[in-house]
N, C-alpha and C. Protein backbone atom coordinates (compact mmCIF):
# COMPACT_ATOMS: atom_id res chain seq x y z
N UNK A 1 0.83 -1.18 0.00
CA UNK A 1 0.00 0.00 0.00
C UNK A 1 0.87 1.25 0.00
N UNK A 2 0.63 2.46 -0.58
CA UNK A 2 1.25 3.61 -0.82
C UNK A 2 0.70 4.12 0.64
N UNK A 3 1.86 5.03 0.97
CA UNK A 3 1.18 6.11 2.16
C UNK A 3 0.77 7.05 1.63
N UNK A 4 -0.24 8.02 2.40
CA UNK A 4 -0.59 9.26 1.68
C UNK A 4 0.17 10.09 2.79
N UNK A 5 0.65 10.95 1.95
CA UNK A 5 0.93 12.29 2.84
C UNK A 5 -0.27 13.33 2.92
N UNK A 6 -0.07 13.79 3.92
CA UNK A 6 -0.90 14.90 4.35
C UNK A 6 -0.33 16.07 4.09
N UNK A 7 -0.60 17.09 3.68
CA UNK A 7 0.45 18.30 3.27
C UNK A 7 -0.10 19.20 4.92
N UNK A 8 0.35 19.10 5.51
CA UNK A 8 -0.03 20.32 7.15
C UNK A 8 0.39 21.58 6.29
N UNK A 9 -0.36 22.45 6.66
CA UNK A 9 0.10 23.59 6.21
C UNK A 9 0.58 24.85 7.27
N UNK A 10 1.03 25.70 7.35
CA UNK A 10 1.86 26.52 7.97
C UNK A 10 0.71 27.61 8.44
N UNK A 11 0.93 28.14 9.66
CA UNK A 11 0.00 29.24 9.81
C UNK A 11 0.32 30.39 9.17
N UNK A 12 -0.30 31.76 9.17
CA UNK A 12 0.13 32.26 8.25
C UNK A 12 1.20 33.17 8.74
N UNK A 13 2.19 33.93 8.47
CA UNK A 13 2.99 34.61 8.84
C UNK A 13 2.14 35.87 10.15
N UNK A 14 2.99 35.88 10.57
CA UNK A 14 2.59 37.17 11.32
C UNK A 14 3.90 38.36 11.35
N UNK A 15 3.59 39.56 10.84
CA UNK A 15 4.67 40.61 10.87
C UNK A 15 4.75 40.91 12.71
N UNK A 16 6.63 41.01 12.48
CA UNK A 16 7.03 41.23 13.69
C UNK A 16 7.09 42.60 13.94
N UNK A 17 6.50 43.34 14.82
CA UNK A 17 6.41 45.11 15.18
C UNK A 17 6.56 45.36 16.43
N UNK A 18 7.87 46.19 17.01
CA UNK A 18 8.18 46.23 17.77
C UNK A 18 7.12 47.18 18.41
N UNK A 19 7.33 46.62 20.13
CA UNK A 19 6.15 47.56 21.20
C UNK A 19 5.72 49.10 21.23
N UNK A 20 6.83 49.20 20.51
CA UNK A 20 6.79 50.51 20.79
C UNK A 20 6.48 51.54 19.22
N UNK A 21 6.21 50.41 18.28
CA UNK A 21 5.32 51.20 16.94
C UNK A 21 4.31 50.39 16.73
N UNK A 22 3.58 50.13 17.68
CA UNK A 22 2.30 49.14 17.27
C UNK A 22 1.01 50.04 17.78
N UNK A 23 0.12 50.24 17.15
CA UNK A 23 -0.90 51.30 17.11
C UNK A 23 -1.82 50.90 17.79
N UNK A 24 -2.40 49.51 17.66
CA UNK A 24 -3.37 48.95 18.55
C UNK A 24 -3.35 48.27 19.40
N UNK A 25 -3.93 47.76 20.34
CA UNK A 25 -3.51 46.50 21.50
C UNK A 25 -5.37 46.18 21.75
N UNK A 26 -5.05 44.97 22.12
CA UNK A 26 -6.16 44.29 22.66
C UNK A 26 -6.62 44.70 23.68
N UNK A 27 -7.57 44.25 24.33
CA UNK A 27 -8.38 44.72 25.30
C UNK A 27 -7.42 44.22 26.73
N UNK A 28 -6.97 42.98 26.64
CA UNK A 28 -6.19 42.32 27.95
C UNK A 28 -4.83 43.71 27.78
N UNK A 29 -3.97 43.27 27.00
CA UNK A 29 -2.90 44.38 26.77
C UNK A 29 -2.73 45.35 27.54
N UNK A 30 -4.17 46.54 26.98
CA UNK A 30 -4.68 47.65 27.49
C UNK A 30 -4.52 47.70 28.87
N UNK A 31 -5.45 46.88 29.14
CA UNK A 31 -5.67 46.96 30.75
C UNK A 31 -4.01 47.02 31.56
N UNK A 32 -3.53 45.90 31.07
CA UNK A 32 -1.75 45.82 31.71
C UNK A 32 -1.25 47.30 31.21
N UNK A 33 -1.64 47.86 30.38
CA UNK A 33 -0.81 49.26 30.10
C UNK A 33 -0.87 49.89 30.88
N UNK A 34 -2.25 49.98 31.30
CA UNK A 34 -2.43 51.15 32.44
C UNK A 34 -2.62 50.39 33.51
N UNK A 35 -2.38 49.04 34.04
CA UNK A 35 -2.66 48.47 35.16
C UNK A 35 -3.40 48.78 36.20
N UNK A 36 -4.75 48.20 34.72
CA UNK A 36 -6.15 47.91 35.36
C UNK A 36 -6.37 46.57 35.11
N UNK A 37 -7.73 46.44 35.43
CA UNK A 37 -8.06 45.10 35.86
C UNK A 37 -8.93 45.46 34.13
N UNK A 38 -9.00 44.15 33.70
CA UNK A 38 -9.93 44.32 32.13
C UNK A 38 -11.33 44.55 32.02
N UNK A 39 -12.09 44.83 33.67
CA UNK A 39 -13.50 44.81 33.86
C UNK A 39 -13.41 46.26 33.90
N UNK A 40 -11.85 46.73 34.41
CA UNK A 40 -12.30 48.57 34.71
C UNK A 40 -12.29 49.09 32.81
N UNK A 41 -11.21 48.36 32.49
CA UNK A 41 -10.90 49.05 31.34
C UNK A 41 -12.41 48.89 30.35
N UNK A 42 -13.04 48.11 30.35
CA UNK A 42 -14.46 47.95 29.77
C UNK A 42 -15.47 48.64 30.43
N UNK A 43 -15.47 49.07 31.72
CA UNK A 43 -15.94 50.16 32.39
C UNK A 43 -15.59 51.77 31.59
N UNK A 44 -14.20 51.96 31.32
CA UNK A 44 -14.03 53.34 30.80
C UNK A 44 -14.83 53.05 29.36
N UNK A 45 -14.31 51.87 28.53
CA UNK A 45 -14.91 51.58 27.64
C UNK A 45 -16.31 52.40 27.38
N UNK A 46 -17.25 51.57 28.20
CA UNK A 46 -18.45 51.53 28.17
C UNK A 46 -18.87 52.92 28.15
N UNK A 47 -18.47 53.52 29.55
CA UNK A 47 -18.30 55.39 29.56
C UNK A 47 -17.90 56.12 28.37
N UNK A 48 -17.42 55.66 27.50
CA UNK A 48 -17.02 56.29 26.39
C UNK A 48 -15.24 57.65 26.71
N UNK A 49 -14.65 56.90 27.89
CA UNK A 49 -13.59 57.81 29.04
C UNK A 49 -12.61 56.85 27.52
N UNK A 50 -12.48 56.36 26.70
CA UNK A 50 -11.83 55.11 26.08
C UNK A 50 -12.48 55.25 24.74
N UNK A 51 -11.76 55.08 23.34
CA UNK A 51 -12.72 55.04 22.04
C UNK A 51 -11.61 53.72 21.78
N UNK A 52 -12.62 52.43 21.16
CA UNK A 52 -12.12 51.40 20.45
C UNK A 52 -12.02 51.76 19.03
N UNK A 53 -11.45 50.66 18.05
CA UNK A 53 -11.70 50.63 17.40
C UNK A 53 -12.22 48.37 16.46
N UNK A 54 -13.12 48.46 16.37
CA UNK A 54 -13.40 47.40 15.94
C UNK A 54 -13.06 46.95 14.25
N UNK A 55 -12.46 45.57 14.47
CA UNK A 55 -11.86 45.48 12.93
C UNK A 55 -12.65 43.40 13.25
N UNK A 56 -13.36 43.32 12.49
CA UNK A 56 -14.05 41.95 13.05
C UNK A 56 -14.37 42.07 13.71
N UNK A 57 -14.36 40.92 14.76
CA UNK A 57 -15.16 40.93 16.11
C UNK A 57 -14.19 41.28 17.23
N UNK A 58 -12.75 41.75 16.54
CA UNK A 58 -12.04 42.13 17.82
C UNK A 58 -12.03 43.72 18.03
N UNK A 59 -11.99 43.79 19.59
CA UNK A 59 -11.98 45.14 20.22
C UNK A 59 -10.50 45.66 20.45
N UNK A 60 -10.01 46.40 19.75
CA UNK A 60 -8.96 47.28 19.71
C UNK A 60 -9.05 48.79 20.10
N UNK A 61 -7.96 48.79 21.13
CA UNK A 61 -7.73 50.36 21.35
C UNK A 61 -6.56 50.88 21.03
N UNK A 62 -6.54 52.05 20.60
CA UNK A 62 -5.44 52.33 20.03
C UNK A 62 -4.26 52.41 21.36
N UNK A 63 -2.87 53.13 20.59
CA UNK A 63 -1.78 53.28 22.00
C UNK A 63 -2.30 54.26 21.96
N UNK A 64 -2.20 55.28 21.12
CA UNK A 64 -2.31 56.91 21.33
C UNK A 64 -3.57 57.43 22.38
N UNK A 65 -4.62 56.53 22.31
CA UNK A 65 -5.96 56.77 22.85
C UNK A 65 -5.15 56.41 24.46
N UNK A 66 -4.78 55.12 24.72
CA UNK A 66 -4.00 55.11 25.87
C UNK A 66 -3.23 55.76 26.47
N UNK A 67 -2.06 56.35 25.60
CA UNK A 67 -1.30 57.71 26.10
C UNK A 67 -2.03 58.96 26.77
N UNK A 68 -2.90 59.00 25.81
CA UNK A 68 -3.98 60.14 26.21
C UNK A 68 -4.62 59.92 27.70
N UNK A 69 -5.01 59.04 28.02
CA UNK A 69 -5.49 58.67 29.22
C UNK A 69 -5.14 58.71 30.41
N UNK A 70 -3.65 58.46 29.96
CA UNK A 70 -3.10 58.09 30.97
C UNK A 70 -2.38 59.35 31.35
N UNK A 71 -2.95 60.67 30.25
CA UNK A 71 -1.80 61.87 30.91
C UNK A 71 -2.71 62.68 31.37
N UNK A 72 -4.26 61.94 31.39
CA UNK A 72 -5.07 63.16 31.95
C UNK A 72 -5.20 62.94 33.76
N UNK A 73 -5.92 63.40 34.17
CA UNK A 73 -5.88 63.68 35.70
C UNK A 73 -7.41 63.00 35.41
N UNK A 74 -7.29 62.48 36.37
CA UNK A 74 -8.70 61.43 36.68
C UNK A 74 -8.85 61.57 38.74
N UNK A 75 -9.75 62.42 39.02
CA UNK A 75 -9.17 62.67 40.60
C UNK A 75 -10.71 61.66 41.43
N UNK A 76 -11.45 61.24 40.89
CA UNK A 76 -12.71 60.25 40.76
C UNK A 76 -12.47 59.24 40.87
N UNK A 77 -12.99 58.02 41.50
CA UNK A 77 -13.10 56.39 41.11
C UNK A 77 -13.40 56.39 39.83
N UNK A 78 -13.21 55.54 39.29
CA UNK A 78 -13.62 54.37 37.83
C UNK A 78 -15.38 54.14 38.10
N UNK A 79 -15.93 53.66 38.97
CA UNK A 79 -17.07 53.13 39.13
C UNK A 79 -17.69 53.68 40.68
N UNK A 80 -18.89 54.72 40.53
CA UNK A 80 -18.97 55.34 42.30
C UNK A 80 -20.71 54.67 42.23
């Protein structure tokens, strides 16, 4: 009997971009950026304190939107 090969195929490449020129991050990411918990960061979310951007079904925030955030003065809880 002949064997059959199976051809497995390769996933697809992924471009390598260093941390520090990458525009978007995930929702987990995010939260570690500003070291929150991922329920607060969906809290600012939700508040609209945060703008995503959706590409499919994934939720992306930008860095810049993060930078921004993180240089404003927030003197309030997250959730009162």
């Amino acid at each position: 009997m002949q064997e059959e090969f199976v051809s497995q195929r390769k996933p697809p490449a992924r471009a390598i971009v260093p941390n520090n020129q990458r525009l978007l991050v995930g929702r987990r990411e995010a939260a570690d950026l500003l070291s929150i918990s991922a329920r607060a960061l969906d809290y600012l979310v939700a508040n609209k304190q945060l703008t995503t951007r959706r590409i499919g079904s994934r939720v992306l925030i930008p860095i810049s939107e993060l930078q921004r955030f993180a240089r404003a003065d927030h003197p309030g809880r997250l959730a009162s």
